[in-house]
Protein backbone atom coordinates (compact mmCIF):
# COMPACT_ATOMS: atom_id res chain seq x y z
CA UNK A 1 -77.10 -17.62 14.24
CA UNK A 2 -74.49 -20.37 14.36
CA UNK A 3 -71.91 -20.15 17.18
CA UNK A 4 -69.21 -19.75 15.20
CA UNK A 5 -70.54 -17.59 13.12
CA UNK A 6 -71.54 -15.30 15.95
CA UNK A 7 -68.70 -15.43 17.77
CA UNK A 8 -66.12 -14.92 14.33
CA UNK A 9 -68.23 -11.67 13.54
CA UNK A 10 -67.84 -10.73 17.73
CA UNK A 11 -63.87 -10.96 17.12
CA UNK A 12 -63.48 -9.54 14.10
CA UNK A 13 -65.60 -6.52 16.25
CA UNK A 14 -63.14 -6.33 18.54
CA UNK A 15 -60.26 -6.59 16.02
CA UNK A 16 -61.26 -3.72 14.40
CA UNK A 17 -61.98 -1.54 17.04
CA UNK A 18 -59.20 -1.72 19.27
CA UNK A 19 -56.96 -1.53 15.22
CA UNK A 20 -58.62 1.57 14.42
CA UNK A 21 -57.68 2.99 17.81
CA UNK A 22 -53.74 1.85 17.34
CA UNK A 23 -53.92 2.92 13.51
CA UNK A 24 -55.88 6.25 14.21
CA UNK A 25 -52.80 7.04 17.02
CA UNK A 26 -49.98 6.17 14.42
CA UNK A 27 -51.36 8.13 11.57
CA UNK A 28 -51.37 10.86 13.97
CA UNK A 29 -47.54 10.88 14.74
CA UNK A 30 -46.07 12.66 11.62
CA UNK A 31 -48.78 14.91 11.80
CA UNK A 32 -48.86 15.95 15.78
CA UNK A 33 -46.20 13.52 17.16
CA UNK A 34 -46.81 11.31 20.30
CA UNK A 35 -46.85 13.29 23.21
CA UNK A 36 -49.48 12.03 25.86
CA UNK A 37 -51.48 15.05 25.72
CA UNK A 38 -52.02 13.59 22.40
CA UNK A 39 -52.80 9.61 22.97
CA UNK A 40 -54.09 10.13 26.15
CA UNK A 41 -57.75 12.54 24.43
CA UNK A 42 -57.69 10.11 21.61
CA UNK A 43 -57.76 6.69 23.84
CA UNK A 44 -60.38 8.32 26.18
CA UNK A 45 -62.74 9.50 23.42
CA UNK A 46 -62.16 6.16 21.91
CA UNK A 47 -63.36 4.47 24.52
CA UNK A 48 -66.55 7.41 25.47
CA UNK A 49 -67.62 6.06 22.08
CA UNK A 50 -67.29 2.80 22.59
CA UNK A 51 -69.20 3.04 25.86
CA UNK A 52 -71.87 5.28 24.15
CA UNK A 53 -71.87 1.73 21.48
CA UNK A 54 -72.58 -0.34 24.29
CA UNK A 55 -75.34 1.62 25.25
CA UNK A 56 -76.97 2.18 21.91
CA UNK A 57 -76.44 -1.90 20.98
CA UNK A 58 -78.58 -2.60 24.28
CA UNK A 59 -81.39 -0.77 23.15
CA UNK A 60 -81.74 -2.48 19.89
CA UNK A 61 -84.58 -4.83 20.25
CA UNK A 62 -85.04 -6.51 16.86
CA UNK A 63 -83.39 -6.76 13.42
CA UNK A 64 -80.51 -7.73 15.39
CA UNK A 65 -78.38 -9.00 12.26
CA UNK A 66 -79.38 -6.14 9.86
CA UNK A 67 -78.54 -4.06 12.58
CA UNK A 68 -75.22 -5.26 13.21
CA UNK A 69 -74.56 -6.20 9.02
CA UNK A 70 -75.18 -2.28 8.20
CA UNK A 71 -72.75 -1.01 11.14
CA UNK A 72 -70.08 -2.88 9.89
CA UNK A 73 -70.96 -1.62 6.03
CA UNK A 74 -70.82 2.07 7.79
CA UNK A 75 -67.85 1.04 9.91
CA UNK A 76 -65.62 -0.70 6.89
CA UNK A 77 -65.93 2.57 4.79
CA UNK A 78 -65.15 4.94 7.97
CA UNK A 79 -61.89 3.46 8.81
CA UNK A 80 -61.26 2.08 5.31
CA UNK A 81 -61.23 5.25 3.50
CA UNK A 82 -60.87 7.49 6.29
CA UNK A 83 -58.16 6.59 7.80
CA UNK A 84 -55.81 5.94 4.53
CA UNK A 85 -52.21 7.99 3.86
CA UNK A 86 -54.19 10.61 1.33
CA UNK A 87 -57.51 11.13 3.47
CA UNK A 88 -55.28 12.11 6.62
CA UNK A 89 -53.04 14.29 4.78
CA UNK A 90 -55.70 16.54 3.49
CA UNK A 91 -57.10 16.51 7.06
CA UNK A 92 -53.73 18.19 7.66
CA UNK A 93 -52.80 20.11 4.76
CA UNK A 94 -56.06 22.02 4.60
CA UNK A 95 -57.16 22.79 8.32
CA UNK A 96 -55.55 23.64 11.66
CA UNK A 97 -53.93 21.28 13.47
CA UNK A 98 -56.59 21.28 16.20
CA UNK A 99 -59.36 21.45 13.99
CA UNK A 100 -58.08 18.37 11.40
CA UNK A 101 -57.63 16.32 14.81
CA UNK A 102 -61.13 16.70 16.01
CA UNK A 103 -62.61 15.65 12.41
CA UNK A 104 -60.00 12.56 12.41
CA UNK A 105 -61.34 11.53 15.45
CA UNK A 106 -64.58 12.97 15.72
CA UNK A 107 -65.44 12.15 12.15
CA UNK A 108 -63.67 8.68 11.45
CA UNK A 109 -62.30 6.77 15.02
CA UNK A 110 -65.39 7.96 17.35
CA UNK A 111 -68.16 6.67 14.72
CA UNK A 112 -66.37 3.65 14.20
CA UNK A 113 -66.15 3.26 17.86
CA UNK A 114 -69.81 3.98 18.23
CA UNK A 115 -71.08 1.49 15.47
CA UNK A 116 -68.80 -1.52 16.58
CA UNK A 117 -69.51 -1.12 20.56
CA UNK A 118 -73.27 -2.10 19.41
CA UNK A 119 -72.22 -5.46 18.25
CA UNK A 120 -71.96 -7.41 21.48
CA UNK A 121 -74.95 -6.30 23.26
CA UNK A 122 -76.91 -6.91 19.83
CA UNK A 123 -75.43 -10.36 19.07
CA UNK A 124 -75.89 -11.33 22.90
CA UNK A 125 -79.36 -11.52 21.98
CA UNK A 126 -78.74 -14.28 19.75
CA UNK A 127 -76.59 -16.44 21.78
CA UNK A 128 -77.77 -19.61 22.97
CA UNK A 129 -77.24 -19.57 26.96
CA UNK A 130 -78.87 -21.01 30.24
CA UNK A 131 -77.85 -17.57 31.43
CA UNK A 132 -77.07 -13.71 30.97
CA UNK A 133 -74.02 -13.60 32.48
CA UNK A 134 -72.81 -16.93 30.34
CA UNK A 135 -73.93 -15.11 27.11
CA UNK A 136 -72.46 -12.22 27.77
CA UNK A 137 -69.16 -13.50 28.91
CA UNK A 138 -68.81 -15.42 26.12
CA UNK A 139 -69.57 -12.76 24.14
CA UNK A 140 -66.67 -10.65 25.67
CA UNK A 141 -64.12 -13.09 26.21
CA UNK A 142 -64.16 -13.30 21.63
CA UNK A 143 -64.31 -9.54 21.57
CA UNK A 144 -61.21 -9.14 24.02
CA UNK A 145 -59.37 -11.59 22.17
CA UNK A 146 -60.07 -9.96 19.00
CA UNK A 147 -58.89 -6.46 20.45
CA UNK A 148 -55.44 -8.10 21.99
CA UNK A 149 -55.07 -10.07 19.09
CA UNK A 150 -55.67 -6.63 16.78
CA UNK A 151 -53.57 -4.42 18.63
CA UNK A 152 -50.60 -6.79 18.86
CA UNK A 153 -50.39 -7.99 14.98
CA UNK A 154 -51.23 -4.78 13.14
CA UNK A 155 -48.48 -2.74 15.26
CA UNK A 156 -45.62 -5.23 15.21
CA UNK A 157 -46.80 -7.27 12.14
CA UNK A 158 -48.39 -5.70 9.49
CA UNK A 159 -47.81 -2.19 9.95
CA UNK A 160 -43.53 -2.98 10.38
CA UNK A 161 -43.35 -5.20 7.42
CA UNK A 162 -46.18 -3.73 5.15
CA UNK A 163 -47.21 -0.77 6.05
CA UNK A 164 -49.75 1.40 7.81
CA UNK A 165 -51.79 1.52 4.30
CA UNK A 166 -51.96 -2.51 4.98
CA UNK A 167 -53.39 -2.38 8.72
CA UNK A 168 -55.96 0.41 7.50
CA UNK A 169 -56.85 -2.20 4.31
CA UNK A 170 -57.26 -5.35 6.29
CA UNK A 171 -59.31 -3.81 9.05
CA UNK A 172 -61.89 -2.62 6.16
CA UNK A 173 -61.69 -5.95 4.41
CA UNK A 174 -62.55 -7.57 7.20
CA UNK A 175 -65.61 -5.16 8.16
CA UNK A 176 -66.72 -5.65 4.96
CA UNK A 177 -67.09 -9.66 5.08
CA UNK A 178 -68.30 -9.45 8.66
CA UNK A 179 -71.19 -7.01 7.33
CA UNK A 180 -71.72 -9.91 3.89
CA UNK A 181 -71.37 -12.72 7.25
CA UNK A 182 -74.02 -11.09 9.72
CA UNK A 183 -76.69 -9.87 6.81
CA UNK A 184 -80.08 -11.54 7.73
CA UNK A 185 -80.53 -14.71 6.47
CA UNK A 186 -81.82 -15.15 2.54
CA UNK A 187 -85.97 -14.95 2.38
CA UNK A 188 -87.44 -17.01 -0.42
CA UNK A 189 -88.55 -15.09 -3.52
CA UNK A 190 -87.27 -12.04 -2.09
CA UNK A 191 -85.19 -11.57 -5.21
CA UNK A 192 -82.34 -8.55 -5.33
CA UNK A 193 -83.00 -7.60 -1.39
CA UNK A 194 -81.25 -10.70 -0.92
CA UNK A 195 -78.21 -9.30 -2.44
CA UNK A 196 -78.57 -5.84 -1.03
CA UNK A 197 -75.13 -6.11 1.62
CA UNK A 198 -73.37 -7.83 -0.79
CA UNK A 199 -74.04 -5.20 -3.59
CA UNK A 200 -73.10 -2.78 -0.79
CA UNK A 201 -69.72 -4.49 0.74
CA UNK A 202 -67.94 -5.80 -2.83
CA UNK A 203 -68.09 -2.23 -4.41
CA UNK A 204 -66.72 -0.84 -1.41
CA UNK A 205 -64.44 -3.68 -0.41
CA UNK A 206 -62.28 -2.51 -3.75
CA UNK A 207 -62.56 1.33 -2.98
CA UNK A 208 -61.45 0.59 0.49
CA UNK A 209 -58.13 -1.95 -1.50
CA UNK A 210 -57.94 1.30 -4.33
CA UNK A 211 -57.35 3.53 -1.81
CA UNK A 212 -54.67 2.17 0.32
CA UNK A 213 -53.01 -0.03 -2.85
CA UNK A 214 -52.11 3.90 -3.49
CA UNK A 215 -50.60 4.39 -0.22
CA UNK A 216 -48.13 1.55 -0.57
CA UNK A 217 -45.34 3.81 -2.25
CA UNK A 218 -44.65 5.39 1.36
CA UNK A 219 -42.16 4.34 3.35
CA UNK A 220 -44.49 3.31 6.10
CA UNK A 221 -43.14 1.39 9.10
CA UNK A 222 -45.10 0.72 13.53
CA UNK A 223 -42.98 3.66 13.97
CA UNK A 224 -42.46 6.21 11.31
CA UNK A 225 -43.30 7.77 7.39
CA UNK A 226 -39.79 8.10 5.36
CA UNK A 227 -39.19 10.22 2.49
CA UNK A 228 -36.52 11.39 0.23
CA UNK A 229 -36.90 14.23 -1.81
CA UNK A 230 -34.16 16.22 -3.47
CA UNK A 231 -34.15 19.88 -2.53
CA UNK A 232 -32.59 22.97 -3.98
CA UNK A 233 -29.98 24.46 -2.21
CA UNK A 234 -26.95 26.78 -3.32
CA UNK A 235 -23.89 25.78 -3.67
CA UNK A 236 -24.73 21.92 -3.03
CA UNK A 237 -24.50 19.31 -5.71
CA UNK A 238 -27.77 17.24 -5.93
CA UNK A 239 -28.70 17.35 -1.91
CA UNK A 240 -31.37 15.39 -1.22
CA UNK A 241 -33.33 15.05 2.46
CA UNK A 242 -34.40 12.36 4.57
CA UNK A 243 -38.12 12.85 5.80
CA UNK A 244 -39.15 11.30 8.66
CA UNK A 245 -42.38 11.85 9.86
CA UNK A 246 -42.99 15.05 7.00
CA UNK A 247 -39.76 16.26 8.74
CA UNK A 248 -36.12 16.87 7.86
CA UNK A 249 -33.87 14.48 10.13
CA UNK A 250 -31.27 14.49 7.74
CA UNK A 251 -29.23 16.29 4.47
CA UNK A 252 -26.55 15.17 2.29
CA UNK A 253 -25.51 15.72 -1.29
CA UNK A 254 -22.79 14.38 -4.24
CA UNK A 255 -20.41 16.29 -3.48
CA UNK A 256 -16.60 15.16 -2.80
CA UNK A 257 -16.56 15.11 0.53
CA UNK A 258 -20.59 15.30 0.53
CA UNK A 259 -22.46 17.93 2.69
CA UNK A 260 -24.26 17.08 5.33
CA UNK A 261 -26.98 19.27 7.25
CA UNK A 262 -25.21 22.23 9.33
CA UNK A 263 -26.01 20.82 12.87
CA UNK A 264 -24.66 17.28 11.47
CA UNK A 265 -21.54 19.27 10.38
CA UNK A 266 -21.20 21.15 13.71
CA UNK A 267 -21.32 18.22 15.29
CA UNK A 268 -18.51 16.62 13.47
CA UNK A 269 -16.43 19.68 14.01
CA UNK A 270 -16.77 18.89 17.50
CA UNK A 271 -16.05 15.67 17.61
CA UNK A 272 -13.06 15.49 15.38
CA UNK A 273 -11.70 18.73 14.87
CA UNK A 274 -12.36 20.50 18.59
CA UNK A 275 -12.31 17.30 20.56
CA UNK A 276 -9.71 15.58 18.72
CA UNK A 277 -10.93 12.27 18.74
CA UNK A 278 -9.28 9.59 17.57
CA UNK A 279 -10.15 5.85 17.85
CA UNK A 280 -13.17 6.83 20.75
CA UNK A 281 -16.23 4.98 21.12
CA UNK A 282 -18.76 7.50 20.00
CA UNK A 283 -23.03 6.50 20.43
CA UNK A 284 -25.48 8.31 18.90
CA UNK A 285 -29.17 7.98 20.13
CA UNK A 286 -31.75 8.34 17.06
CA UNK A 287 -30.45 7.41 13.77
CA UNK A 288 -31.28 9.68 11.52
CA UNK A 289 -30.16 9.21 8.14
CA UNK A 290 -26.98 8.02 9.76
CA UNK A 291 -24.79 10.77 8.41
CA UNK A 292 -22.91 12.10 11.50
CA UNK A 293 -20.46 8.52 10.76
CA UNK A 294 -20.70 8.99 6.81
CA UNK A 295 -17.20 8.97 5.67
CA UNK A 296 -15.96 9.47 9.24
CA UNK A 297 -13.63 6.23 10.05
CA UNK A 298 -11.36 8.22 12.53
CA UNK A 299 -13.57 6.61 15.28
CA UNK A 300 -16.24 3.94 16.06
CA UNK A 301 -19.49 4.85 16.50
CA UNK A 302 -23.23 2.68 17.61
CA UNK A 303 -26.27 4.25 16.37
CA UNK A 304 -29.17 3.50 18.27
CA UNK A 305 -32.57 3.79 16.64
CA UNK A 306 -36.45 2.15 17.81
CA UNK A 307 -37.01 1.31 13.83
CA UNK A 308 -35.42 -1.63 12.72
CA UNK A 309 -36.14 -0.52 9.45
CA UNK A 310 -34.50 2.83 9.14
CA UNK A 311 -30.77 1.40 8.46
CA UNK A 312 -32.14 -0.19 5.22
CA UNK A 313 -34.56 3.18 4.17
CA UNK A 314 -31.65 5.62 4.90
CA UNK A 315 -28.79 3.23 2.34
CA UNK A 316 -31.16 2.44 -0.01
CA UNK A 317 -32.08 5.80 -1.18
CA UNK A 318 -30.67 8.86 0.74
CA UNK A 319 -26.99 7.95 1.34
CA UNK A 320 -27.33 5.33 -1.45
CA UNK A 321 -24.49 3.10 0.41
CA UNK A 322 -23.79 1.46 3.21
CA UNK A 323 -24.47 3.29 6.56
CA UNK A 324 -21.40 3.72 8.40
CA UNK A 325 -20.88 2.69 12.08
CA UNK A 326 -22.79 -0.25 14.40
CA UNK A 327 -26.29 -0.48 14.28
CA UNK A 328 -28.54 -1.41 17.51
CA UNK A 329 -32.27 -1.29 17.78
CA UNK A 330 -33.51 -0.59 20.99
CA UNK A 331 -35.60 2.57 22.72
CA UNK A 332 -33.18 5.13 23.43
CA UNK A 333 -33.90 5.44 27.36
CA UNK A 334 -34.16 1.32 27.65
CA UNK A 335 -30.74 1.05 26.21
CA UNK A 336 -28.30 3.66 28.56
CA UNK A 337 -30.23 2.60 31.43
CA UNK A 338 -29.62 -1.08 30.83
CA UNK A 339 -25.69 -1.08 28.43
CA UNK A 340 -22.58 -1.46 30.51
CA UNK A 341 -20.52 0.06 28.09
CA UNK A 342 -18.85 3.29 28.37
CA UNK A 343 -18.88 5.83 25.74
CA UNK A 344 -16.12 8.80 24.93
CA UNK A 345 -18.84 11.02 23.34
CA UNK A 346 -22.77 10.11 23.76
CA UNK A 347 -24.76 12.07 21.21
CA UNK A 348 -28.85 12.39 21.61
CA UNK A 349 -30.48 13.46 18.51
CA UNK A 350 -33.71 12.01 19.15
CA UNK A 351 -37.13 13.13 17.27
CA UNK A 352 -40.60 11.89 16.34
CA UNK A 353 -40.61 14.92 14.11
CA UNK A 354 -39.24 18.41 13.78
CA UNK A 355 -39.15 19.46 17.08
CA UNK A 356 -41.23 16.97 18.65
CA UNK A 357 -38.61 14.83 21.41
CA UNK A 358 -40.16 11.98 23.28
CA UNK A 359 -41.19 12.48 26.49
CA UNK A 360 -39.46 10.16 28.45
CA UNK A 361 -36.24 11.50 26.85
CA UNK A 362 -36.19 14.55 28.24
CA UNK A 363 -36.33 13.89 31.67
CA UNK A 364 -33.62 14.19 34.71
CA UNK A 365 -33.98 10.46 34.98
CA UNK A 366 -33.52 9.99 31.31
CA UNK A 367 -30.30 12.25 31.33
CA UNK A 368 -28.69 10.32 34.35
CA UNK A 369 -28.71 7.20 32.64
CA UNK A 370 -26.73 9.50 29.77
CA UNK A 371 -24.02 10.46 32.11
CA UNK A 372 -23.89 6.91 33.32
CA UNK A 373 -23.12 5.85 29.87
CA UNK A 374 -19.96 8.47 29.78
CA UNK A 375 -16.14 7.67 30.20
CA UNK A 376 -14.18 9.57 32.27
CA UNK A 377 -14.17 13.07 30.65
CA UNK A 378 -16.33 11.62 28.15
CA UNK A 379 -18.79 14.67 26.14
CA UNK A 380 -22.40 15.22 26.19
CA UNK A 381 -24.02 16.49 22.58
CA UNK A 382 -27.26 17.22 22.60
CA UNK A 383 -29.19 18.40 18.83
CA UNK A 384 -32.34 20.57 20.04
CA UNK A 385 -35.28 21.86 18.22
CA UNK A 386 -35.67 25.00 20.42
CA UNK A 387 -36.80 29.11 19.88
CA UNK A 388 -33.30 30.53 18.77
CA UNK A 389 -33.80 33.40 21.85
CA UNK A 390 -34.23 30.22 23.77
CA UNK A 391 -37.37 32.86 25.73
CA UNK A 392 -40.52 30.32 25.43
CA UNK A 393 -40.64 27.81 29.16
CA UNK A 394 -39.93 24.69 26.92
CA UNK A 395 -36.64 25.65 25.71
CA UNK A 396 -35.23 26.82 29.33
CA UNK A 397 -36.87 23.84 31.39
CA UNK A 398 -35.03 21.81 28.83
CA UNK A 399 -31.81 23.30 29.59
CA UNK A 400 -32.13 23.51 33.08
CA UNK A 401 -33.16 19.87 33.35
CA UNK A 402 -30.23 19.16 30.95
CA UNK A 403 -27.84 21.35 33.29
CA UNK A 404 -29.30 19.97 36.60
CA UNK A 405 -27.61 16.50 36.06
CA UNK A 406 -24.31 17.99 33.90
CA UNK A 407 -23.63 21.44 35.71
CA UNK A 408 -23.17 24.12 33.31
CA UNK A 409 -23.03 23.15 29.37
CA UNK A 410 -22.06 25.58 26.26
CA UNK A 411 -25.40 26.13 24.01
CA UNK A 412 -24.30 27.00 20.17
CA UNK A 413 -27.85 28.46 18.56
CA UNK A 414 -27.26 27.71 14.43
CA UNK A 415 -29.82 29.37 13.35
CA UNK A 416 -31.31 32.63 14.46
CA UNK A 417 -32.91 33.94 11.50
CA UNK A 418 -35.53 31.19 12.05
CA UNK A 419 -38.77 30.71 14.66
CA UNK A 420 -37.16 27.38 15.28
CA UNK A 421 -33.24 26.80 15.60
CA UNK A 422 -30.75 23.60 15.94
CA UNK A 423 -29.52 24.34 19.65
CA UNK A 424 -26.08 22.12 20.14
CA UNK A 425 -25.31 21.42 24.00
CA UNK A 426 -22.03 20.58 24.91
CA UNK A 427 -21.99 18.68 28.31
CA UNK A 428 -18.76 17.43 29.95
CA UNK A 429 -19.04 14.34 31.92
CA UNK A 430 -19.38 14.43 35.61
CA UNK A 431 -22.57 15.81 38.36
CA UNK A 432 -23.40 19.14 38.25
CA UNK A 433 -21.21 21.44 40.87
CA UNK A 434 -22.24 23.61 44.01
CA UNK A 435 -25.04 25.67 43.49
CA UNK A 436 -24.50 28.98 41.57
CA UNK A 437 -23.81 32.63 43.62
CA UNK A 438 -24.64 35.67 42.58
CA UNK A 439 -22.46 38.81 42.38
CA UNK A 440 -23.61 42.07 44.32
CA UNK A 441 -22.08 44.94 45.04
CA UNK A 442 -22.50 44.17 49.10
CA UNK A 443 -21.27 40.42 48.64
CA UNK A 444 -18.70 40.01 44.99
CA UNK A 445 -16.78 37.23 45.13
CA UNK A 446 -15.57 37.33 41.67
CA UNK A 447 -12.23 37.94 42.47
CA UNK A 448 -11.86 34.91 44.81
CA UNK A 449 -13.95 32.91 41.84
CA UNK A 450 -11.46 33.87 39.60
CA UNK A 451 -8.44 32.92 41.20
CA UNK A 452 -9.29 29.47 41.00
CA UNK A 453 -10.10 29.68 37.53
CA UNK A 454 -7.35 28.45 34.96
């Protein structure tokens, strides 16, 4: 085999496999978010497959190009078909979360692991070399390149400013040629078997472009799927809500003034009506559909949001004007840990779905950098997705973090007709006080405590 034939089918190896790891974990997040105890068994039984490829591609000791031409055939329609919009939804819509996780990446991301891993230890048999360790090396430095080069241009390229149907299309494309590349060479008067991986790879080349082209209607972006869909609720005129991630993030309707979801409402009760504000700097961490400003030019608020993309979603078709209110797009955490500016009321709403928050946005750390952020007397809101008896060890170590860096903060339950409620937490600025004491009947000091109460 030419060189650069050899090594092109090697990088387009290790631009698939290290894609279908990064597309496999982002079709994952409207579906089970992206906690680490989700990434973290997906990237390790990525790469047990991969390792298991290695081993399997060293024991291959001839038909090294048929070999390597029918794993990529087996590979291209894995991820191609597998890992499109309407494949992973039925996963989800028709088995247990656990259960449609292990076939995603039991069925679809570990095979494709497997049958790519075999390529360099096969095609190292084929490269011309004085040594091994030469052949080999070169080998690994094209696959690398490929997987850096794969990682880095699906996530921030193609999937931002396509789509994730687009990364899942061009990684079976590309399978697909490698497989029509790598077949064995033609063999006079051999007649159709010459033809046999092309016969194989155009057929499935289109089903692979069919079945994404249909995906392309999504809202897809790196970070998130967006929907609007109009719901039917009483006494609202035409509401319609903002998906993101299969999830309602936000609610509005036609009415004069519109209505907005109840926690959004709350909110601006609190801000406006309880608060008073007037002309205050207000930041709001996660976007949403941007509604919390909607109408409300009393004072000046920054929206912070990861997705560049989710100003332009949330005007086009759910608010269907122009978003109210600064826009800057940054990682929540990265931006009150590194801003200077002060802020009269800081607002966290942030989600990856329902009630899925980012784990680095919930820690004590995380809620420092909040405070930091606050004016004098400035206000702490906090929109949780929490148990509405607030019983279950998620919803009171949130609190408590929450409390250990504010002191004591009022918690408003919305809903409590529901497993799952808005929670609002009301924070003043400032460190939390003196540790709590409790009242006996040998040691009460309420009387003392309430004398200096106002």
């Amino acid at each position: 085999m030419p060189p650069y034939l050899l090594f092109g089918i090697v990088f387009v190896e290790g631009y698939c496999s290290l894609g279908a790891e990064v597309i496999a974990l982002r079709r994952l997040v409207p579906h089970l978010g992206s906690a680490i105890v989700v990434t973290a068994p997906t990237i390790g039984l990525f790469l047990l497959a991969l390792a298991w490829g290695y081993q399997s591609g060293g024991r291959v000791a001839e038909g090294f190009r048929r070999v390597v031409a029918r794993n990529f055939l087996l590979a291209a329609a894995l991820a191609g078909l597998g890992f499109s919009g309407h494949a992973v939804d039925l996963l989800f819509r028709h088995l247990p979360a656990p259960l449609a996780y292990l076939a995603l990446i039991g069925g679809v991301l570990a095979p494709v692991a497997w049958l790519l891993g075999q390529t360099v230890p096969i095609l190292t048999n084929l490269t011309r070399a004085e040594r091994a360790g030469e052949a080999s090396g070169r080998a690994l430095y094209w696959s690398t390149l490929g997987s850096f080069l794969g990682s880095v241009t699906l996530s921030l390229l193609v999937m931002q400013f396509l789509g994730v149907w687009a990364s899942v299309a061009v990684c079976g494309l590309l399978l697909a040629a490698g497989a029509v590349a790598c077949r064995p060479p033609a063999v006079p008067r051999a007649g159709l078997a010459n033809l046999a991986f092309p016969a194989i790879a155009v057929p499935l080349a289109a089903a692979i472009l069919a079945a994404n082209l249909a995906d392309r209607g999504a809202a897809e972006t790196a970070y998130a799927d967006y929907a609007v869909e109009p719901v039917a609720l009483e006494g609202q005129m035409a509401p319609r809500v903002f998906r993101i991630n299969r999830s309602a993030a936000s609610l509005v309707d036609d009415s004069q003034p519109p209505r907005y979801a109840r926690y959004i409402e709350r909110m601006r009760t609190i801000i406006v009506g309880d608060l008073g504000f007037r002309g205050r700097e207000v930041l709001v961490l996660g976007a949403g559909g941007f509604t919390l400003a909607d109408g409300e030019t009393r004072n000046r608020y920054v929206f912070v949001d990861i997705d560049p993309a989710i100003r332009v979603l949330a005007e086009k078709d759910f608010l269907r004007r122009p978003a109210g209110g600064e826009f800057v797009v940054a990682d929540a955490r990265r931006y009150v840990a590194g801003e200077s500016r002060r802020f009269d009321a800081v607002v966290v709403d942030v989600f990856s779905d329902r009630a899925s928050i980012p784990g680095h946005l919930v820690t004590r750390e995380f809620w420092r950098s909040v405070r930091g952020r606050l004016a004098p007397g400035g206000v702490l809101l906090a929109n949780l997705i929490l148990d509405p008896a607030l019983a279950t060890a998620y919803a009171r170590n949130t609190l408590a973090t929450i409390e250990s860096v504010f002191g004591r903060c009022a918690v408003e339950v919305l809903q409590r007709d529901r497993p799952a409620a808005n929670v609002i937490v009301t924070c003043a600025e400032g460190p939390a006080g003196p540790a709590a004491r409790i009242y006996a009947d040998e040691r009460n000091f309420s009387d003392w405590d309430r004398a200096g109460a106002p």
